[in-house]
PDB file of N, CA and C in Angstrom:
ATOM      1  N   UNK A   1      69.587  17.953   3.395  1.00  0.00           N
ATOM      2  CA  UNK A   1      68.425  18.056   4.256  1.00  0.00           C
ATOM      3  C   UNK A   1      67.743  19.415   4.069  1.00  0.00           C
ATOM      4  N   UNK A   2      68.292  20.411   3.763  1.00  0.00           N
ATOM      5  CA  UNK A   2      68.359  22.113   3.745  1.00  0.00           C
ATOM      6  C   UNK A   2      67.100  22.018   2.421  1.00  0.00           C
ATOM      7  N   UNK A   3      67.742  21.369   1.307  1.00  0.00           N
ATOM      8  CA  UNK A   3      66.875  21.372  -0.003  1.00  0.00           C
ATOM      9  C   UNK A   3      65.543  20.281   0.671  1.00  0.00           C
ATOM     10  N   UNK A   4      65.603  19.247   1.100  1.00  0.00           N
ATOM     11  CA  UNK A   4      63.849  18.683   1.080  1.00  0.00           C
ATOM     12  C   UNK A   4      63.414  19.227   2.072  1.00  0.00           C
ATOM     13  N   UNK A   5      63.910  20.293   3.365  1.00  0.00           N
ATOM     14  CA  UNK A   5      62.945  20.908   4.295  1.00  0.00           C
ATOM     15  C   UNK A   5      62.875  22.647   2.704  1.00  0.00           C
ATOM     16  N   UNK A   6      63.315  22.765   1.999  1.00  0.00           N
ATOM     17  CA  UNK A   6      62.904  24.259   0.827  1.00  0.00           C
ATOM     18  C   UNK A   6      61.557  23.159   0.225  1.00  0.00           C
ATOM     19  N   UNK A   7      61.593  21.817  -0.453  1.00  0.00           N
ATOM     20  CA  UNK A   7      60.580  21.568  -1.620  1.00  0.00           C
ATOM     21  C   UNK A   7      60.395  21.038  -1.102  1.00  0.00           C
ATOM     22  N   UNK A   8      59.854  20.786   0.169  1.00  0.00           N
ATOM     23  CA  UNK A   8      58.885  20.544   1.427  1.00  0.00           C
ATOM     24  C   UNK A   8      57.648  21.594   0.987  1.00  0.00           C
ATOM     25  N   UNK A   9      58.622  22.719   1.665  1.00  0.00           N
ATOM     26  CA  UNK A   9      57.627  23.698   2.248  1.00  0.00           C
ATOM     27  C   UNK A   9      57.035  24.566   0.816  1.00  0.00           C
ATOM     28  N   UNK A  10      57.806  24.655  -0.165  1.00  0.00           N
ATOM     29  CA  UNK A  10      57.558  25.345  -1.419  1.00  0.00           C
ATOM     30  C   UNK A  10      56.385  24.693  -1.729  1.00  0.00           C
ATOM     31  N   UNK A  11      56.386  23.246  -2.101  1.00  0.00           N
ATOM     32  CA  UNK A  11      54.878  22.006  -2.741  1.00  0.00           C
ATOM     33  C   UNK A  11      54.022  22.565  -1.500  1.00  0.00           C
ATOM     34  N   UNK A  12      54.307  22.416  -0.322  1.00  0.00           N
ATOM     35  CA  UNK A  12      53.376  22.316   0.383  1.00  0.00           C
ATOM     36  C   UNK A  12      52.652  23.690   0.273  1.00  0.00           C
ATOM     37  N   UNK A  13      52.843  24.933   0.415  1.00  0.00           N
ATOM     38  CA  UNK A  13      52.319  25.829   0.120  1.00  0.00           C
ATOM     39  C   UNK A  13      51.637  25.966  -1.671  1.00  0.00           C
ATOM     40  N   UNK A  14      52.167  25.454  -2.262  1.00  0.00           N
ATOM     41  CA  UNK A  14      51.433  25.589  -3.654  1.00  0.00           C
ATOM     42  C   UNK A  14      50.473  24.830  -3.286  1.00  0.00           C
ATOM     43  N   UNK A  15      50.283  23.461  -2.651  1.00  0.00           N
ATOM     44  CA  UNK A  15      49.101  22.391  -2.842  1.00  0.00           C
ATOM     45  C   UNK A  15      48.033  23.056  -1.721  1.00  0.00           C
ATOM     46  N   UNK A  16      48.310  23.666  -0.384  1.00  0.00           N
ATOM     47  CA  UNK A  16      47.354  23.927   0.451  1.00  0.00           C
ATOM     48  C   UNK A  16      46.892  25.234  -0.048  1.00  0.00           C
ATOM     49  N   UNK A  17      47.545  26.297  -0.935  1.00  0.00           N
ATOM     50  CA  UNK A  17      46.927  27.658  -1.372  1.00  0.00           C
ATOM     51  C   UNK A  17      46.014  26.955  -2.550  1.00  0.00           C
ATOM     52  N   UNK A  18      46.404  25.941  -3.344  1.00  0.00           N
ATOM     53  CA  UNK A  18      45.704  25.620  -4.269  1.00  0.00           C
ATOM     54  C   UNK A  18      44.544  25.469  -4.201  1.00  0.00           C
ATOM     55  N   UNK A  19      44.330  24.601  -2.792  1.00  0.00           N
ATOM     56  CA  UNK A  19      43.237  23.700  -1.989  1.00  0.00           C
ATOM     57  C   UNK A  19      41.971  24.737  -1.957  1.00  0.00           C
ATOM     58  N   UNK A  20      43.010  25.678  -1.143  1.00  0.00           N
ATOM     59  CA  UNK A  20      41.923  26.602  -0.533  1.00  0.00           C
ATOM     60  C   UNK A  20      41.215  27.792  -1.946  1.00  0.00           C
ATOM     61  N   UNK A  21      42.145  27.857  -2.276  1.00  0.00           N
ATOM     62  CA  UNK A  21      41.250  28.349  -3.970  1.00  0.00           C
ATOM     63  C   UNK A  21      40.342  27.268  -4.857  1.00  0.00           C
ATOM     64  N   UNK A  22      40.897  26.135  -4.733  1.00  0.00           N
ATOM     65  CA  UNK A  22      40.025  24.864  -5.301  1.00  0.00           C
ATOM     66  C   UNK A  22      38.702  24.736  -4.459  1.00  0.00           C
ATOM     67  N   UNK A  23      38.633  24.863  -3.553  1.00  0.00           N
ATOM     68  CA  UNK A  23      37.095  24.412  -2.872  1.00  0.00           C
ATOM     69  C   UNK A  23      36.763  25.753  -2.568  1.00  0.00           C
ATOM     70  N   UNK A  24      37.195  27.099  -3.265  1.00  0.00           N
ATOM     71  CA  UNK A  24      36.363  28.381  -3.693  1.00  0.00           C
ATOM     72  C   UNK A  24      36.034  29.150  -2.055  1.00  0.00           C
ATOM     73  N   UNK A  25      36.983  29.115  -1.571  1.00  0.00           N
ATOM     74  CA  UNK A  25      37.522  30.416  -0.772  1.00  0.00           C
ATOM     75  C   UNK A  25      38.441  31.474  -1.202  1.00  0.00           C
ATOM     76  N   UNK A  26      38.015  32.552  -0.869  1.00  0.00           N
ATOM     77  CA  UNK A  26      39.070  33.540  -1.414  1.00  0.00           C
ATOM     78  C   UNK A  26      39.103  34.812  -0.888  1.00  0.00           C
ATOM     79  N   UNK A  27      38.799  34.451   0.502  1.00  0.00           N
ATOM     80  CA  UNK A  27      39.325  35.941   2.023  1.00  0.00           C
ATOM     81  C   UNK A  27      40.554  35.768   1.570  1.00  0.00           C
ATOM     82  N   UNK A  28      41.127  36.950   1.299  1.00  0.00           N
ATOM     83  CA  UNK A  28      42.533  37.206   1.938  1.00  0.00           C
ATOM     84  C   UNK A  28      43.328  36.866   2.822  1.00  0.00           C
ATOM     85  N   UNK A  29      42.943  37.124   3.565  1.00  0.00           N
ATOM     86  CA  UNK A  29      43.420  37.021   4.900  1.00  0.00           C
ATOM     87  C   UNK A  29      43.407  35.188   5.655  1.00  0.00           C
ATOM     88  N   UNK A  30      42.350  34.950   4.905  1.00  0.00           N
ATOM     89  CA  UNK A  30      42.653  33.555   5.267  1.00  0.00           C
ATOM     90  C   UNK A  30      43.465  32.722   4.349  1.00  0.00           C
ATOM     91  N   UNK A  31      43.442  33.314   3.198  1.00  0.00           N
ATOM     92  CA  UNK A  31      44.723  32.477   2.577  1.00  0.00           C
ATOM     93  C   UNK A  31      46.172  33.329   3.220  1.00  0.00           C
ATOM     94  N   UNK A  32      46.208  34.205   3.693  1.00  0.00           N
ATOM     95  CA  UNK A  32      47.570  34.395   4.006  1.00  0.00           C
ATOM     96  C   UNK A  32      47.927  33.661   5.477  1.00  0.00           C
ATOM     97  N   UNK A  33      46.861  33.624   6.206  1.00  0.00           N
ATOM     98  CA  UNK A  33      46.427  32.238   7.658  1.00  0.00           C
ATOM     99  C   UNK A  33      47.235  31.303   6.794  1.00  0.00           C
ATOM    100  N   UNK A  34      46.465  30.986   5.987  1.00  0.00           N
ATOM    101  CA  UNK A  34      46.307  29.401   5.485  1.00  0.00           C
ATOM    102  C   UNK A  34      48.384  29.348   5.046  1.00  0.00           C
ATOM    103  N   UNK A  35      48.956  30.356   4.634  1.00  0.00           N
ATOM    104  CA  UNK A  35      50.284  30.340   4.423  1.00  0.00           C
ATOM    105  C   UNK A  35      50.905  30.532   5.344  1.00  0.00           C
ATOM    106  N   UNK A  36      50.932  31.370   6.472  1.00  0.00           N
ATOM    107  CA  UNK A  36      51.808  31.451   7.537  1.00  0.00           C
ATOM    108  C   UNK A  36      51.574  30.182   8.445  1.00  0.00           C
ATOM    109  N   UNK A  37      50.404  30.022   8.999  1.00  0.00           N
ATOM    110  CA  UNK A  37      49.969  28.423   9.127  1.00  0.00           C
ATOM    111  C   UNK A  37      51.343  27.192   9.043  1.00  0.00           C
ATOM    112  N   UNK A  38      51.228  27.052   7.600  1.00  0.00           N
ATOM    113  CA  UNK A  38      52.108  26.109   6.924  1.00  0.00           C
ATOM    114  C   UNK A  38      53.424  26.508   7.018  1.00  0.00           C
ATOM    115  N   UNK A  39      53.907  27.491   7.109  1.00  0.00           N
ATOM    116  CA  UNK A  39      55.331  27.792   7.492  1.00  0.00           C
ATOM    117  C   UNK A  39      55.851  27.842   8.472  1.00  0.00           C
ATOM    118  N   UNK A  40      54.781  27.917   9.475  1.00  0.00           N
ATOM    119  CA  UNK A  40      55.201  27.084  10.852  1.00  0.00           C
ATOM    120  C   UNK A  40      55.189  25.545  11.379  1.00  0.00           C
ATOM    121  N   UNK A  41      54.339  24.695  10.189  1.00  0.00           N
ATOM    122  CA  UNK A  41      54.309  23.571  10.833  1.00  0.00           C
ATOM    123  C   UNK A  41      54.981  22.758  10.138  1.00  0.00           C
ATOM    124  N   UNK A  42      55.327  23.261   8.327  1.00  0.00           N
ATOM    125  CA  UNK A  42      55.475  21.509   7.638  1.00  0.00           C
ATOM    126  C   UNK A  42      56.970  21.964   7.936  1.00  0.00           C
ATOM    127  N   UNK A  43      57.761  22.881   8.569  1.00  0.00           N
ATOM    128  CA  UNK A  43      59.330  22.965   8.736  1.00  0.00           C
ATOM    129  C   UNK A  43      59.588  21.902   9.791  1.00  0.00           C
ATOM    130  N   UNK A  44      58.916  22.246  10.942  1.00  0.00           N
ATOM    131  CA  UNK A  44      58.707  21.198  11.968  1.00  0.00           C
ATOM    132  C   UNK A  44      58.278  19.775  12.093  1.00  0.00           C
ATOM    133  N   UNK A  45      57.742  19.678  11.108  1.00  0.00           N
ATOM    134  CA  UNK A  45      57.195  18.208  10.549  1.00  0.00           C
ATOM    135  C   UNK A  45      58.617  17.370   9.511  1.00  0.00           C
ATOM    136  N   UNK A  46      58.500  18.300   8.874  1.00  0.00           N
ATOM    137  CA  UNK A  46      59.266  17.538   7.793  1.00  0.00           C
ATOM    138  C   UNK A  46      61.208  17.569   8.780  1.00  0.00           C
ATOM    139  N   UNK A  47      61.131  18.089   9.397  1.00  0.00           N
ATOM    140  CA  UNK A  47      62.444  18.004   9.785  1.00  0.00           C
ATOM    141  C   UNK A  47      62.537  16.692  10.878  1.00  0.00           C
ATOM    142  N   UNK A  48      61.471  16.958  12.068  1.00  0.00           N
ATOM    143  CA  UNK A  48      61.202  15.925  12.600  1.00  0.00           C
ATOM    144  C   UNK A  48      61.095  14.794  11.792  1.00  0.00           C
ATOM    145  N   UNK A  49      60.449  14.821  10.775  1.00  0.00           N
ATOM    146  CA  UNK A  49      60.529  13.131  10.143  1.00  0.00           C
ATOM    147  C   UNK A  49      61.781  12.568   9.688  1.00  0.00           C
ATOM    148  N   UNK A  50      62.312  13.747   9.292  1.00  0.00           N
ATOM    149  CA  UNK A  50      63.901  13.345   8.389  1.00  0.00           C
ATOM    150  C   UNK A  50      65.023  13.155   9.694  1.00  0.00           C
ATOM    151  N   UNK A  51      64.956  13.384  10.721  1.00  0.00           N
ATOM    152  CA  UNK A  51      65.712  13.337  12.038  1.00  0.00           C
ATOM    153  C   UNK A  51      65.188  11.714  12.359  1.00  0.00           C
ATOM    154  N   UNK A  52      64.048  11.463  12.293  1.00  0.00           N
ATOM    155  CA  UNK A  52      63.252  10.056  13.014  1.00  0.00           C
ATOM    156  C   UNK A  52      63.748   9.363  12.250  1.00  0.00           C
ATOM    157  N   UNK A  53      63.727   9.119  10.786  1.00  0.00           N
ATOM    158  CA  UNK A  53      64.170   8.111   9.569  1.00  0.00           C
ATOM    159  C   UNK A  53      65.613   8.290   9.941  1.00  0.00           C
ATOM    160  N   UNK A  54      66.126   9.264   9.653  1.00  0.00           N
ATOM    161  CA  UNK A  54      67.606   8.802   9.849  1.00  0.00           C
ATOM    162  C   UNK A  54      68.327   8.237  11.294  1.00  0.00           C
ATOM    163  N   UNK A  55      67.826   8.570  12.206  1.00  0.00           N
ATOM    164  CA  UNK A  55      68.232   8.389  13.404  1.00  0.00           C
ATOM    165  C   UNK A  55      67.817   6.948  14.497  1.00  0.00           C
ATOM    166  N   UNK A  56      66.384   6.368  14.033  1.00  0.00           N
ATOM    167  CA  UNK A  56      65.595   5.661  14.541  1.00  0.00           C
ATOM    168  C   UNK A  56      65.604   4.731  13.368  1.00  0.00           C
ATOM    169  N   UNK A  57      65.367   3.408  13.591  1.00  0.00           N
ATOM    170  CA  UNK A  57      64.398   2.179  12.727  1.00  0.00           C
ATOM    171  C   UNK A  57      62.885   2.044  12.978  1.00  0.00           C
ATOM    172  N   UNK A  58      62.181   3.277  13.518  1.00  0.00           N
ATOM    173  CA  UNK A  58      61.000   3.616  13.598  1.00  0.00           C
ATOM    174  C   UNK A  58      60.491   2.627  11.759  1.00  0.00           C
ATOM    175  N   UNK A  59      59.301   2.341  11.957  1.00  0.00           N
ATOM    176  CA  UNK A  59      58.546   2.174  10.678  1.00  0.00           C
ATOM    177  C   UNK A  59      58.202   3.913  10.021  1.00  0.00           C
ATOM    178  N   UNK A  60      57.803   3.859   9.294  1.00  0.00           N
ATOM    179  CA  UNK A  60      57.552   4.938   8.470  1.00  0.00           C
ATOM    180  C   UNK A  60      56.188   5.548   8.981  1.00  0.00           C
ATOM    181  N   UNK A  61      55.219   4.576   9.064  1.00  0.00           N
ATOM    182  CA  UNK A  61      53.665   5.002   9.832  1.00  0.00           C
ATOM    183  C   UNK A  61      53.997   5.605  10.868  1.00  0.00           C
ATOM    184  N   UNK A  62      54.365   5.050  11.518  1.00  0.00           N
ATOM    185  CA  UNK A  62      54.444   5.211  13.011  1.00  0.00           C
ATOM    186  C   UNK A  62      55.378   7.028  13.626  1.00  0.00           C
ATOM    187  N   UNK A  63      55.932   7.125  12.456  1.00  0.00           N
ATOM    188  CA  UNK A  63      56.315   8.425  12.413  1.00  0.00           C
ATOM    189  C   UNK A  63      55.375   9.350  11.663  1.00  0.00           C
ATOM    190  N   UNK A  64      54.605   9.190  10.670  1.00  0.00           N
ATOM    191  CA  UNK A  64      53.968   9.796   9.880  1.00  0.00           C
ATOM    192  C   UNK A  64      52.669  10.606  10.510  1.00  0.00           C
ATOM    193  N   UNK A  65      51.808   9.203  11.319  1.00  0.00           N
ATOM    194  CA  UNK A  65      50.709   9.775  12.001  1.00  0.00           C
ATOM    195  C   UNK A  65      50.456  10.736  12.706  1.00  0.00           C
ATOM    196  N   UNK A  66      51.433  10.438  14.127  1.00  0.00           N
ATOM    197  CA  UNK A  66      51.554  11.591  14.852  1.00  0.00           C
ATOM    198  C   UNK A  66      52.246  13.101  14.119  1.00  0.00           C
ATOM    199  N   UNK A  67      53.235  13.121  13.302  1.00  0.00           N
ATOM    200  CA  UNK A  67      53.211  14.075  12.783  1.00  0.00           C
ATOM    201  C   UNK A  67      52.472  15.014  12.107  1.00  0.00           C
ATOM    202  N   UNK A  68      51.615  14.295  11.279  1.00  0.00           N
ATOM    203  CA  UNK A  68      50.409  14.535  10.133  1.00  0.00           C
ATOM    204  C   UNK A  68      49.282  14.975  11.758  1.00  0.00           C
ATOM    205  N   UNK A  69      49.276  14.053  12.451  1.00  0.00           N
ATOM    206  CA  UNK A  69      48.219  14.935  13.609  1.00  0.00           C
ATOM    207  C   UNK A  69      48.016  16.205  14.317  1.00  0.00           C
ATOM    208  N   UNK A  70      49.664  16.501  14.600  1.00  0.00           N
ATOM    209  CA  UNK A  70      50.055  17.368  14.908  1.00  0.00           C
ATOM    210  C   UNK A  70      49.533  18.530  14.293  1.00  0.00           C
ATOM    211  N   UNK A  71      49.898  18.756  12.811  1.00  0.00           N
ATOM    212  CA  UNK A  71      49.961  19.733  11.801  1.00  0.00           C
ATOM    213  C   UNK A  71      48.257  20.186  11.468  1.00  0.00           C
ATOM    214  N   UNK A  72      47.587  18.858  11.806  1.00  0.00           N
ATOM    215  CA  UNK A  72      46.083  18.896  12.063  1.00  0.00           C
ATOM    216  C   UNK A  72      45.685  20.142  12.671  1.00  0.00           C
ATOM    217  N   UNK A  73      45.985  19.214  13.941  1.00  0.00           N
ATOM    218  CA  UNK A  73      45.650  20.033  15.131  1.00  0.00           C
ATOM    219  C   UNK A  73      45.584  21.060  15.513  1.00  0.00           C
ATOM    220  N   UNK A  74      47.585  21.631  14.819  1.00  0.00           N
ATOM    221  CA  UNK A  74      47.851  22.888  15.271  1.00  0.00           C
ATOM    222  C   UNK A  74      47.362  23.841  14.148  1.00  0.00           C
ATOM    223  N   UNK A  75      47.257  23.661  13.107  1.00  0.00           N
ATOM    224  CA  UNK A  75      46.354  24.211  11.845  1.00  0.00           C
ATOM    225  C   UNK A  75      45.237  24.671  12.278  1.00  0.00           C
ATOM    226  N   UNK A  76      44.427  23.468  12.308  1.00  0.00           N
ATOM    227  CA  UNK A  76      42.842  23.800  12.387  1.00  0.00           C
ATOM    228  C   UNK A  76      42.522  24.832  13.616  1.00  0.00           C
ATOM    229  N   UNK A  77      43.711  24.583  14.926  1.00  0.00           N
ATOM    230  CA  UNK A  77      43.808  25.684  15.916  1.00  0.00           C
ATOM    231  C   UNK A  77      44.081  27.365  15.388  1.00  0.00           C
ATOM    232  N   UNK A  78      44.531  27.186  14.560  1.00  0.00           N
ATOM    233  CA  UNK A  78      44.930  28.503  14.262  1.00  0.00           C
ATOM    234  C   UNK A  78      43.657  29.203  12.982  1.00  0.00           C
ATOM    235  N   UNK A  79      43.326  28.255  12.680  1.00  0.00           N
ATOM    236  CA  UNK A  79      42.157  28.646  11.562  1.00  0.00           C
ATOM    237  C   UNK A  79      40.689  28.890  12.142  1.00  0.00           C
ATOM    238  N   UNK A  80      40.813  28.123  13.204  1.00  0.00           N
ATOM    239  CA  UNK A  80      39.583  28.141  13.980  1.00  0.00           C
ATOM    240  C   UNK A  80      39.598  29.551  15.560  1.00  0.00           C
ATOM    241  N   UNK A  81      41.002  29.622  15.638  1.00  0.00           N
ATOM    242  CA  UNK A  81      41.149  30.999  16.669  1.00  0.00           C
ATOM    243  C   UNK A  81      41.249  32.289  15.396  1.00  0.00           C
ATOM    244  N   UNK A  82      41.621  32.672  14.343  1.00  0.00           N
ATOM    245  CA  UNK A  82      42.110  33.350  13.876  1.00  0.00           C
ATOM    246  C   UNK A  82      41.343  33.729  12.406  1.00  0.00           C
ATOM    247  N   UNK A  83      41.194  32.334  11.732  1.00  0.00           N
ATOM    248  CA  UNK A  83      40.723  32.558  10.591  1.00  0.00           C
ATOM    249  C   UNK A  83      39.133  33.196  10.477  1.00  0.00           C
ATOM    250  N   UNK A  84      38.513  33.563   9.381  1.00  0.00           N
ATOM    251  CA  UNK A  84      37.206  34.807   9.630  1.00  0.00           C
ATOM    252  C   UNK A  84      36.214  33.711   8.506  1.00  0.00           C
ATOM    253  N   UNK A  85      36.734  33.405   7.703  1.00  0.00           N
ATOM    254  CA  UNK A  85      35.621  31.959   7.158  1.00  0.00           C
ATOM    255  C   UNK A  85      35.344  30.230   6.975  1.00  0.00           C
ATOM    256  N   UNK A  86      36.127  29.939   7.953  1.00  0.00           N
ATOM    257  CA  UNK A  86      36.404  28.950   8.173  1.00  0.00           C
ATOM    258  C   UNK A  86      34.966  28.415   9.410  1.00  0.00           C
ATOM    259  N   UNK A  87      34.095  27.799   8.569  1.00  0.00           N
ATOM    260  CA  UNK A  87      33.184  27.257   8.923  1.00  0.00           C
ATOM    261  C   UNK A  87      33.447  26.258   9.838  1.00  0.00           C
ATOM    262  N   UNK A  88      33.992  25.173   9.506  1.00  0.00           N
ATOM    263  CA  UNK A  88      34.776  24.144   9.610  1.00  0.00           C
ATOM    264  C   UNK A  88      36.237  23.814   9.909  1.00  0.00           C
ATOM    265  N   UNK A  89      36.996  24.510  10.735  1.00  0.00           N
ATOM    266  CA  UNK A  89      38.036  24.636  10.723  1.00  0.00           C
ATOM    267  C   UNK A  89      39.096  23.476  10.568  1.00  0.00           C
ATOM    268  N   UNK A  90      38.619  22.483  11.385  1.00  0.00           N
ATOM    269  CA  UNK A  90      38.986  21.210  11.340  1.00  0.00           C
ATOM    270  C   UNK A  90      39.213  20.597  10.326  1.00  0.00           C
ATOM    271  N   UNK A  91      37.783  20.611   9.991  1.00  0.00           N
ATOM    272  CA  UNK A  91      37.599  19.656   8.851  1.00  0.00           C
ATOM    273  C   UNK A  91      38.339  20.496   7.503  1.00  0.00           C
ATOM    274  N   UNK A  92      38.646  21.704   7.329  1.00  0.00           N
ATOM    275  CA  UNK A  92      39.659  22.182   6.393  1.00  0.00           C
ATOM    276  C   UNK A  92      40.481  21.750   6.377  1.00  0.00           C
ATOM    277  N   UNK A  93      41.528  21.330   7.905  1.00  0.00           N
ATOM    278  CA  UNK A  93      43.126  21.445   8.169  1.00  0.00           C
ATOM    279  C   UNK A  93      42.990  19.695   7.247  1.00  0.00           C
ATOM    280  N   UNK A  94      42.187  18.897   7.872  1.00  0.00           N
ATOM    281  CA  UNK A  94      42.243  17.673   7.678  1.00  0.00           C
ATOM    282  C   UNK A  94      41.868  17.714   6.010  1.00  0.00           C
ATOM    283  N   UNK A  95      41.203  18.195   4.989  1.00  0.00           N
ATOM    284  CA  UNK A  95      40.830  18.065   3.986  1.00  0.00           C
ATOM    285  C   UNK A  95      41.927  18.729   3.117  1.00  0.00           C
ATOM    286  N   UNK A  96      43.028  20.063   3.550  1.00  0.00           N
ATOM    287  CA  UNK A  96      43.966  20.439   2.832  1.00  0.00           C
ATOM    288  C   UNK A  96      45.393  19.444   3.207  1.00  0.00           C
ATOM    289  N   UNK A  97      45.467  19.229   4.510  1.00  0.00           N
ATOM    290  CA  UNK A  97      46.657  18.076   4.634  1.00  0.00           C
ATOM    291  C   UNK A  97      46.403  16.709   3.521  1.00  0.00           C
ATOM    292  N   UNK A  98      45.263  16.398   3.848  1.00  0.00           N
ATOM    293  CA  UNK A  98      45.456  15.055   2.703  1.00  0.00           C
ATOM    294  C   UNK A  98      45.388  15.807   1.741  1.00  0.00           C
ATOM    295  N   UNK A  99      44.927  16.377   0.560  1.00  0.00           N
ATOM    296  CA  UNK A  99      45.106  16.491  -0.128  1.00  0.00           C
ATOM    297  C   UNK A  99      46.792  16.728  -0.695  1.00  0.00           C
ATOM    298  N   UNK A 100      47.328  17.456   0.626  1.00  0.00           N
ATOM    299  CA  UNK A 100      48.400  17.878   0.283  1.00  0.00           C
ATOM    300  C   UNK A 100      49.836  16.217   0.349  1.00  0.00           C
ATOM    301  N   UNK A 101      49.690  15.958   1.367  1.00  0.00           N
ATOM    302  CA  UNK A 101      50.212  14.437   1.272  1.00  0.00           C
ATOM    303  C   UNK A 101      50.143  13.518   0.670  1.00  0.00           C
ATOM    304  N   UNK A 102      48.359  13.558   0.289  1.00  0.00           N
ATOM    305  CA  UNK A 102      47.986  12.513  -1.103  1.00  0.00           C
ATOM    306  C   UNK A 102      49.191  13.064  -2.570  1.00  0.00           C
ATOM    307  N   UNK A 103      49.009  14.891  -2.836  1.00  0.00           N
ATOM    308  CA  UNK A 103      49.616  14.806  -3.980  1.00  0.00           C
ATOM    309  C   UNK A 103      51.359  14.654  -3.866  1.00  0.00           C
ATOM    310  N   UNK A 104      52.079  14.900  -2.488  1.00  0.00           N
ATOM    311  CA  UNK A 104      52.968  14.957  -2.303  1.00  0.00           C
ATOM    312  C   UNK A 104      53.609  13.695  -2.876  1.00  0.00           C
ATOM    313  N   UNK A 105      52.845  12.331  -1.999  1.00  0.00           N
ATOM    314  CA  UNK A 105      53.058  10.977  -2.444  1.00  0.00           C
ATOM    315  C   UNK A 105      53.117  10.649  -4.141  1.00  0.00           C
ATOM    316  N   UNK A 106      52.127  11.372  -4.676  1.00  0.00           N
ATOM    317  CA  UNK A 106      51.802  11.320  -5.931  1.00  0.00           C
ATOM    318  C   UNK A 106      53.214  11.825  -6.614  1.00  0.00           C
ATOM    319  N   UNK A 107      53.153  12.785  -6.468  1.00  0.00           N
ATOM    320  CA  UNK A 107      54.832  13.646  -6.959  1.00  0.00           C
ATOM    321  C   UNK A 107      56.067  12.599  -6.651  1.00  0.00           C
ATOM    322  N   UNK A 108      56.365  12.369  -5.538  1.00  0.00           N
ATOM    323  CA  UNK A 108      57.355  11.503  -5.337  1.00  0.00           C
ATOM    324  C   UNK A 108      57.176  10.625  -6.517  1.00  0.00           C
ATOM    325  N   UNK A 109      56.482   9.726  -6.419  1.00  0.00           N
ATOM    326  CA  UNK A 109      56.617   8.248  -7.498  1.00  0.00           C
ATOM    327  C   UNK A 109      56.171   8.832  -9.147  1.00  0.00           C
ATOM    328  N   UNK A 110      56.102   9.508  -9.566  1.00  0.00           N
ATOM    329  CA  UNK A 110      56.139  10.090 -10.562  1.00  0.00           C
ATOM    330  C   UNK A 110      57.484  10.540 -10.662  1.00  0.00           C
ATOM    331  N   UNK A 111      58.158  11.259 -10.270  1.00  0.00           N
ATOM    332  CA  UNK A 111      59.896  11.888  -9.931  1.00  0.00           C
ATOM    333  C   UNK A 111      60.225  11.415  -9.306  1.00  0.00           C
TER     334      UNK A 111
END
C-alpha cells in the first residue's frame, strides 16, 4: 500500500507540474502551490480509495467521484485563496485533475 500511496503521489506531481508548465504558466510560487497542493490531497485520496476497495464492495465510481471532488474543491480552494495567477482557479484544479487521472488511467493499461 506504502509503494502505490509513493507512485501515486510521484505521477501525480510530474503530470500536474507538467500541466501547469503545458498550458504556459510559470510563477514560481504557484507551481510550488500547485506541489504542496497535491501533497496534501492525492495522499488522502489515494489512501481513502485503497481503504474503500479493500474494505467495502463499493463500485469503483461511486468511490472515485466524491474523491476526485474533493481534491477539486480543496485545490482550486487553495489556488484561488493563495495562488497570485490563477485566473480561474477552479477551472485549473478541474483541468489539471483530469488531465492527471486521464493520464494516470492511461499509464495503468499500458503497464
Amino acid at each position: 500500500m506504502v509503494w502505490a500511496l509513493v507512485v501515486s503521489l510521484v505521477l501525480t506531481l510530474l503530470l500536474e507540474t507538467g500541466f501547469f508548465l503545458l498550458i504556459g504558466k510559470r510563477n514560481k510560487k504557484d507551481l510550488l502551490l500547485v506541489i504542496l497542493v497535491n501533497i496534501i490531497t492525492n495522499p488522502v485520496v489515494v489512501l481513502t480509495y485503497l481503504l474503500a476497495i479493500l474494505y467495502t464492495d463499493w463500485n469503483h465510481v461511486l468511490i472515485v467521484i466524491p474523491l476526485e471532488l474533493f481534491a477539486v474543491l480543496t485545490e482550486g480552494f487553495y489556488y484561488s485563496k493563495y495562488g497570485q495567477d490563477f485566473g480561474r482557479p477552479y477551472s485549473f484544479s478541474i483541468a489539471a485533475n483530469v488531465f492527471s487521472f486521464g493520464m494516470g488511467v492511461l499509464l495503468q493499461r499500458i503497464f
